[in-house]
Protein backbone atom coordinates (compact mmCIF):
# COMPACT_ATOMS: atom_id res chain seq x y z
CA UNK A 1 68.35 116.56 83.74
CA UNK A 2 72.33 116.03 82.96
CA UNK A 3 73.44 112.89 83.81
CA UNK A 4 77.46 111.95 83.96
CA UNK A 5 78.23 108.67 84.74
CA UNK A 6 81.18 108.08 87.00
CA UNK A 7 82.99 105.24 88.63
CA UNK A 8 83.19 105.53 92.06
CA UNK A 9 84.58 102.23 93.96
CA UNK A 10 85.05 103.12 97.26
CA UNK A 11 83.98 99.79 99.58
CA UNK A 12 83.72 99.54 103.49
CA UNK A 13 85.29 96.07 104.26
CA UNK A 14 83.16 94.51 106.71
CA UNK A 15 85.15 91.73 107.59
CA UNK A 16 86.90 92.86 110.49
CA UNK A 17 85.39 94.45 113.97
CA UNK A 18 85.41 97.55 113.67
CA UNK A 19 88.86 99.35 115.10
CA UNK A 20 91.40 101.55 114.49
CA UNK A 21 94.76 101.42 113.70
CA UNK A 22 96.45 104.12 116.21
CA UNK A 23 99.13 106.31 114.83
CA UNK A 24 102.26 106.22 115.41
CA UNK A 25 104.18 108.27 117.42
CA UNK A 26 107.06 109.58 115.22
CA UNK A 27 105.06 109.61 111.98
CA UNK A 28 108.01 110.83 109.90
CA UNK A 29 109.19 109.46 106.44
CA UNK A 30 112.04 108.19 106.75
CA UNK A 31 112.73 108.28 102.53
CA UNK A 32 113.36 112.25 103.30
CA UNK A 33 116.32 113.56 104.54
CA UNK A 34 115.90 115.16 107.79
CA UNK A 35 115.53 118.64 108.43
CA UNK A 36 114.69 119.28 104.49
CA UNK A 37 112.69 121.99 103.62
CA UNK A 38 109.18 121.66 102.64
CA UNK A 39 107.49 124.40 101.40
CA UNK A 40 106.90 122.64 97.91
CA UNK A 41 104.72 119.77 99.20
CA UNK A 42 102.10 119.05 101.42
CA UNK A 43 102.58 116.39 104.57
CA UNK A 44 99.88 115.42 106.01
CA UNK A 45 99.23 112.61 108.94
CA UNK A 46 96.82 109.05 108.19
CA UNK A 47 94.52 108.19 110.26
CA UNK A 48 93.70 104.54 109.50
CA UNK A 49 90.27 103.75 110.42
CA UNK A 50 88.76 99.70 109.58
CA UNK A 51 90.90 99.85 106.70
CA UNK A 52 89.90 103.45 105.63
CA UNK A 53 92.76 106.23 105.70
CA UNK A 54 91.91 109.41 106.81
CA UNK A 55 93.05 113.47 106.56
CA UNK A 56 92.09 116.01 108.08
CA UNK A 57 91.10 119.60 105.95
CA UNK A 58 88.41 122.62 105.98
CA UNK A 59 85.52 123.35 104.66
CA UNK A 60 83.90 126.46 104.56
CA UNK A 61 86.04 126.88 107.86
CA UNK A 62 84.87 123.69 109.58
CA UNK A 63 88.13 121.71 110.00
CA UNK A 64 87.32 117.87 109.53
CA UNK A 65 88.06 114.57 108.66
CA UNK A 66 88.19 113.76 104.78
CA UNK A 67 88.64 110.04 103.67
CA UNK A 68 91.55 109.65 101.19
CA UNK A 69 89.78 108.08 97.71
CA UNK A 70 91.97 107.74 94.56
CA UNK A 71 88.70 105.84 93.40
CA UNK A 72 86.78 109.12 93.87
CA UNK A 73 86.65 111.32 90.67
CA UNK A 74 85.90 114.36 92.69
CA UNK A 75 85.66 116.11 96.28
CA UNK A 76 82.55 114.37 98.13
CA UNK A 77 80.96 116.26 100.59
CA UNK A 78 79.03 113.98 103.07
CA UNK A 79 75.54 115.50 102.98
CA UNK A 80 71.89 114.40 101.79
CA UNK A 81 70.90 116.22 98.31
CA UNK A 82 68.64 119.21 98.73
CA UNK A 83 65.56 117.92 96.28
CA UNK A 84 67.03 120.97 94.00
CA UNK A 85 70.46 119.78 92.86
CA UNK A 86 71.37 117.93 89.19
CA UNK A 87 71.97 114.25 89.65
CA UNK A 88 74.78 112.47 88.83
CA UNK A 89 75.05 108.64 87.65
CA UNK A 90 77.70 106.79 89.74
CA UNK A 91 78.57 103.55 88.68
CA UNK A 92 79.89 101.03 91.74
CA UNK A 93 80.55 97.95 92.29
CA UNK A 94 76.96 97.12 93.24
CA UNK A 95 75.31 99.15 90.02
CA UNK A 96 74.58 102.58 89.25
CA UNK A 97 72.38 105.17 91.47
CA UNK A 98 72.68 109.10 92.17
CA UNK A 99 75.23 111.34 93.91
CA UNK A 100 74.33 115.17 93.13
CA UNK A 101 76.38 117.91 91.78
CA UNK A 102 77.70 120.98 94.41
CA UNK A 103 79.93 123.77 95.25
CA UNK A 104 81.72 124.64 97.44
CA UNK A 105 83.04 128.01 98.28
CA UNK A 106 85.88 127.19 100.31
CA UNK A 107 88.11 124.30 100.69
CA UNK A 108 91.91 124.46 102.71
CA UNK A 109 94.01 121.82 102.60
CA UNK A 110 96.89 122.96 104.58
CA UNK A 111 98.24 125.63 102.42
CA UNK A 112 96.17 124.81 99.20
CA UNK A 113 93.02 126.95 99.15
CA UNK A 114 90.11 126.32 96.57
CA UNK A 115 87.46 128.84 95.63
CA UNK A 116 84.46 127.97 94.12
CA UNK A 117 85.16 123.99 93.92
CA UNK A 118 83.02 121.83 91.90
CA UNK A 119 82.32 118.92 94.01
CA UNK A 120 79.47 115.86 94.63
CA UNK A 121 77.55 115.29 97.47
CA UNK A 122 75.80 112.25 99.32
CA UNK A 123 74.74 110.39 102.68
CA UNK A 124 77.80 108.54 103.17
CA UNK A 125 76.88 108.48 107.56
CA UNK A 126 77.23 104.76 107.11
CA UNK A 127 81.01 105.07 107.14
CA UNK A 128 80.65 107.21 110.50
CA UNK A 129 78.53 104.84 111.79
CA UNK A 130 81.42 101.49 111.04
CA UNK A 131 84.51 104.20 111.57
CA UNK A 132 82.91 105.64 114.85
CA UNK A 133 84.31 108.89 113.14
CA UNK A 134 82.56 111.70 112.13
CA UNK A 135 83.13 112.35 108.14
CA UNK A 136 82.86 115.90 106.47
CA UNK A 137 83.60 113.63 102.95
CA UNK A 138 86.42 112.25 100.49
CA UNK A 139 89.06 113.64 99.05
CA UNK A 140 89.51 112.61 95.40
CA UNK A 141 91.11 112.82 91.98
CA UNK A 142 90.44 116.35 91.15
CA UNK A 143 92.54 117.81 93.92
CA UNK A 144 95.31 114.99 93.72
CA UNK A 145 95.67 115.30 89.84
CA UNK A 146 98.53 117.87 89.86
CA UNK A 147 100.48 116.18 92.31
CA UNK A 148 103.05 112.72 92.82
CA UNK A 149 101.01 111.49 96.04
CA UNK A 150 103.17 109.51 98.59
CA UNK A 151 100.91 107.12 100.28
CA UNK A 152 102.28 105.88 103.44
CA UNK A 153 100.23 103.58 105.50
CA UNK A 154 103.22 101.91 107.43
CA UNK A 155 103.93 105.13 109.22
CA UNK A 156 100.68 106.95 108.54
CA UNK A 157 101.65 109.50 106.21
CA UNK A 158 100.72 111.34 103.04
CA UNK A 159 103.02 113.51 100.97
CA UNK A 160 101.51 116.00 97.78
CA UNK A 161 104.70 116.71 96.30
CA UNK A 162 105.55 118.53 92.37
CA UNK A 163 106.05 116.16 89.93
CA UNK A 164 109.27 116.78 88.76
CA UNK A 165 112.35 116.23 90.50
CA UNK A 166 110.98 116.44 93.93
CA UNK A 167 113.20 115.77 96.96
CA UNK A 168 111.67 112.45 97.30
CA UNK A 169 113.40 110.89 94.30
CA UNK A 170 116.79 112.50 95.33
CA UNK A 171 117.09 111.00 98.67
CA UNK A 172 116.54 107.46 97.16
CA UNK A 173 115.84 105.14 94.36
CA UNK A 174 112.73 103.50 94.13
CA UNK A 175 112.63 99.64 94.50
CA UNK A 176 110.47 99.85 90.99
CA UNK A 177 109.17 101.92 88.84
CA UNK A 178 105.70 100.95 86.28
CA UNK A 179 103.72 102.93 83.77
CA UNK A 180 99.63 103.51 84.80
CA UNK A 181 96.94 104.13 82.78
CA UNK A 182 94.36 106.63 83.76
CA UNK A 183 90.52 105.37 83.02
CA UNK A 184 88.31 108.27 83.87
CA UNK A 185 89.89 108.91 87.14
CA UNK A 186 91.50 105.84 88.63
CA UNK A 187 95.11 104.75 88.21
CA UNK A 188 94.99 100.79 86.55
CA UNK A 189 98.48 99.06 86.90
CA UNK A 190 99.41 95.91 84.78
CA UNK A 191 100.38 93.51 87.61
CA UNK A 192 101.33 89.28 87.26
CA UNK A 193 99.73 87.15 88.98
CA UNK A 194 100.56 82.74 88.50
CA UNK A 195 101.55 83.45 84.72
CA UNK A 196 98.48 85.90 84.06
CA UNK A 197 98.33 89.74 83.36
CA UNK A 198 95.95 91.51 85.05
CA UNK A 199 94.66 95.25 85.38
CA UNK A 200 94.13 96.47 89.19
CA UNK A 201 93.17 100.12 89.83
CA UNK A 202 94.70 101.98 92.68
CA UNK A 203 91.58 102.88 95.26
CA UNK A 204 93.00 103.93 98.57
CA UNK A 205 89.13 103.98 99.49
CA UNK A 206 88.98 100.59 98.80
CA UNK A 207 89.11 98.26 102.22
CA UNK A 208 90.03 95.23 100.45
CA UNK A 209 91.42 94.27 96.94
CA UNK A 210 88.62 93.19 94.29
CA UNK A 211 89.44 90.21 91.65
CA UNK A 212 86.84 89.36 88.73
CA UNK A 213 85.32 86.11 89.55
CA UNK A 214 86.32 85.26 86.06
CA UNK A 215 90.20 84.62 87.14
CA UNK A 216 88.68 81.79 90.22
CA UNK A 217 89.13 79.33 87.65
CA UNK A 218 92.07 79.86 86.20
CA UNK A 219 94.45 80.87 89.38
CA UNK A 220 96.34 79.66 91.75
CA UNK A 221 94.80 80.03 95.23
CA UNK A 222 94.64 79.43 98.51
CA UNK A 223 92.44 79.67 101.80
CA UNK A 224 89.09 80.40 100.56
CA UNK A 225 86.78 82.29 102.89
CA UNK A 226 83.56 84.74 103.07
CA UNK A 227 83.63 88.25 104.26
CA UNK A 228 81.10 90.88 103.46
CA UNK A 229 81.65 94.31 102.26
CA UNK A 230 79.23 97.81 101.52
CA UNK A 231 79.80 99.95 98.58
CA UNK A 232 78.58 103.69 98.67
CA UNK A 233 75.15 103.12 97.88
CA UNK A 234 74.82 100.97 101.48
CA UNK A 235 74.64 97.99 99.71
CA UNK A 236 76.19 95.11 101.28
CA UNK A 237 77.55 91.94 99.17
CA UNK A 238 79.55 88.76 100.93
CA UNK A 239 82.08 87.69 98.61
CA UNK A 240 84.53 84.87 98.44
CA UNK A 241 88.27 85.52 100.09
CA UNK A 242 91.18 83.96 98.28
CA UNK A 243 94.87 84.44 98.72
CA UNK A 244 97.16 84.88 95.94
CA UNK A 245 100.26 83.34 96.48
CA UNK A 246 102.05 86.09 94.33
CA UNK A 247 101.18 89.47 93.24
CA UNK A 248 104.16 90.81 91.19
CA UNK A 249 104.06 94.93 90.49
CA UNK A 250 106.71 95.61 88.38
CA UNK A 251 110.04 93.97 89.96
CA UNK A 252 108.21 93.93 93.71
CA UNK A 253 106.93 90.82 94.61
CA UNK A 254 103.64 90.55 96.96
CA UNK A 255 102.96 87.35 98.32
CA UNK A 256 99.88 86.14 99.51
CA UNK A 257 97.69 89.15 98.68
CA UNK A 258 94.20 88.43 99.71
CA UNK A 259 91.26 89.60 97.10
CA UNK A 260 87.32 89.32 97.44
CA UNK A 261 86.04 87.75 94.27
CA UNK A 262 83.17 89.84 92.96
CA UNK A 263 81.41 89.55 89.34
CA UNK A 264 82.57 93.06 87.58
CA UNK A 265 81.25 92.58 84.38
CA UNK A 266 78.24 95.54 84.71
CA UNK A 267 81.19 97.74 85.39
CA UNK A 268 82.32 97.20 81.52
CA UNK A 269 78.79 97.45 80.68
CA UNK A 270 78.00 100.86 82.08
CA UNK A 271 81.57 102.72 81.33
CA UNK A 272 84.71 102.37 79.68
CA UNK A 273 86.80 100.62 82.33
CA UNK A 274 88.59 98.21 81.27
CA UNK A 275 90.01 96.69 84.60
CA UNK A 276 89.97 92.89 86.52
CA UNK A 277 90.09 94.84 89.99
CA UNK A 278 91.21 96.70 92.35
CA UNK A 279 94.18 96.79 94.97
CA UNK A 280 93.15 98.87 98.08
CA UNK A 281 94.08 98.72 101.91
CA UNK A 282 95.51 94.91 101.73
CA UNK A 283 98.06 96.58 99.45
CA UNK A 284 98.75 99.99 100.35
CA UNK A 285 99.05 98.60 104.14
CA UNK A 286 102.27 96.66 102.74
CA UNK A 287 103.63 99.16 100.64
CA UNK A 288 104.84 102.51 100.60
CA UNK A 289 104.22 104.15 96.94
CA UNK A 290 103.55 107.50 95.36
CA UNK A 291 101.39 107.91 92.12
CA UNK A 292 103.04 110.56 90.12
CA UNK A 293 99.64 111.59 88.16
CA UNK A 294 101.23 114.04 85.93
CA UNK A 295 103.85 111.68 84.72
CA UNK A 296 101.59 108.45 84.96
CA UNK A 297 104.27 106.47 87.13
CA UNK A 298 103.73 104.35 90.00
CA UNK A 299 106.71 104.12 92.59
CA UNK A 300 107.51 101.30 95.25
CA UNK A 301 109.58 102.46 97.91
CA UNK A 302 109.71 99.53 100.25
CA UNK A 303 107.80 96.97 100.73
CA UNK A 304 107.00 94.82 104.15
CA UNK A 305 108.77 91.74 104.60
């Protein structure tokens, strides 16, 4: 049996009732001009589900609703294995246990179309079940890897745009500009936080930022709390809730970022991450940033006051 370990962080943040976020009604980004044409990139709506974000695609001409994962190395399709497919070892924040190997024949993303698509495959209906949505699967690394992605939670809105010059970076300046790191799949920033330096990964399937437990001893905080979150393997773990009274990425300053403290450590163990978290919805909800995967840049837009 072939075994491939991969990380794979997504979390389902348990600490709120389960809601959604509606969209909004003019869901347009306001860093392009208007009326410019857009046959080079993708734009696609959010739908922001209990911290979750949301797209919709097709599979094998089934149109449905994909979660958004940066933390995801591949496309997930949300099915049970078949008893005849090769396992592989997934490494989350819980431990390791199986997802299996698939293909799919064909995947439409708007106007990307994918033949013959290597994907994974597992029971993820415990998201439906806390989203009230039904899931086809996740959307990850392998089909954002040739783009600069545009995340835009504040007006629910994702942009797949080339990674040069795009029309993005003509119409204005970012408010800051850092250098990423790619471990296996996952985009790790250096960020500050009270006179440390730290390395988050990016997980837009991540409902809530992740901190070593390590770093409780030596940071600042405030307003400690419980909440409870489930990885992918339906695991649940309740976590202490502290608030950093500064996050600083690049020349943006974050204050009073919440994180769940959680012991990482098995995560070094079982791969080659070398990471002290993770920044997920508590972050991308204040931001508006693209990850330029190509070019390994991160870009802040705006940030909410």
């Amino acid at each position: 049996m072939k075994w491939t370990t991969f990380l794979f962080l997504a979390l389902l943040y348990n600490g709120f009732a389960q809601h959604t976020v509606a969209f909004l009604e003019t869901p347009a980004d306001a860093l392009l001009p208007p009326g410019s044409a857009r046959s080079d990139a993708l734009t696609s709506s959010l739908e922001v589900v209990h911290n979750l974000a949301f797209v919709t695609a097709r599979l094998d001409n089934r149109e449905g609703r994909f979660l958004l994962d940066t933390g995801a190395p591949l496309l997930v399709l949300n099915r049970p294995a078949d008893g005849n497919q090769t396992a592989a070892a997934v490494t989350s924040i819980n431990g390791t246990f199986e997802m299996f190997y698939t293909q799919v024949e064909h995947f439409r993303w708007q106007h990307l179309h994918y033949k013959k698509l290597a994907a994974l495959q597992s029971d993820i209906h415990h998201l439906e079940q806390s989203t009230n949505r039904t899931i086809q699967g996740m959307i990850g690394y392998d089909l954002l890897k040739n783009y600069e992605v545009f995340v835009n939670y504040p007006d629910r809105q994702l942009l797949l745009l080339p990674p040069a010059k795009n029309k993005l970076h003509i119409a204005a300046e970012p408010l800051a500009t850092l250098p990423f790191e790619l471990q296996d799949h996952l985009p790790v920033i250096t960020v500050q936080v009270d006179g440390h330096t730290l390395r988050l990964g990016l997980d837009t399937g991540a409902g809530a930022n992740l901190l070593d437990a390590s770093y409780a001893s030596i940071l600042e905080t405030q307003a400690a709390a419980e909440e409870t979150i489930t990885a992918m393997d339906r695991k649940s773990q309740t976590l202490e809730r502290i608030l950093l009274p500064a996050t600083e990425v690049g020349a943006v300053q974050l204050p009073y970022l919440p994180y769940l403290l959680a012991d990482l450590s098995h995560l070094r163990a079982a791969t080659t991450l070398r990471m002290d978290g993770l920044l997920g919805y508590p972050f991308f909800s204040r931001v508006k940033c693209s990850i330029d995967y190509v070019n390994r840049k991160v870009h802040i837009w705006w940030v909410s006051k």
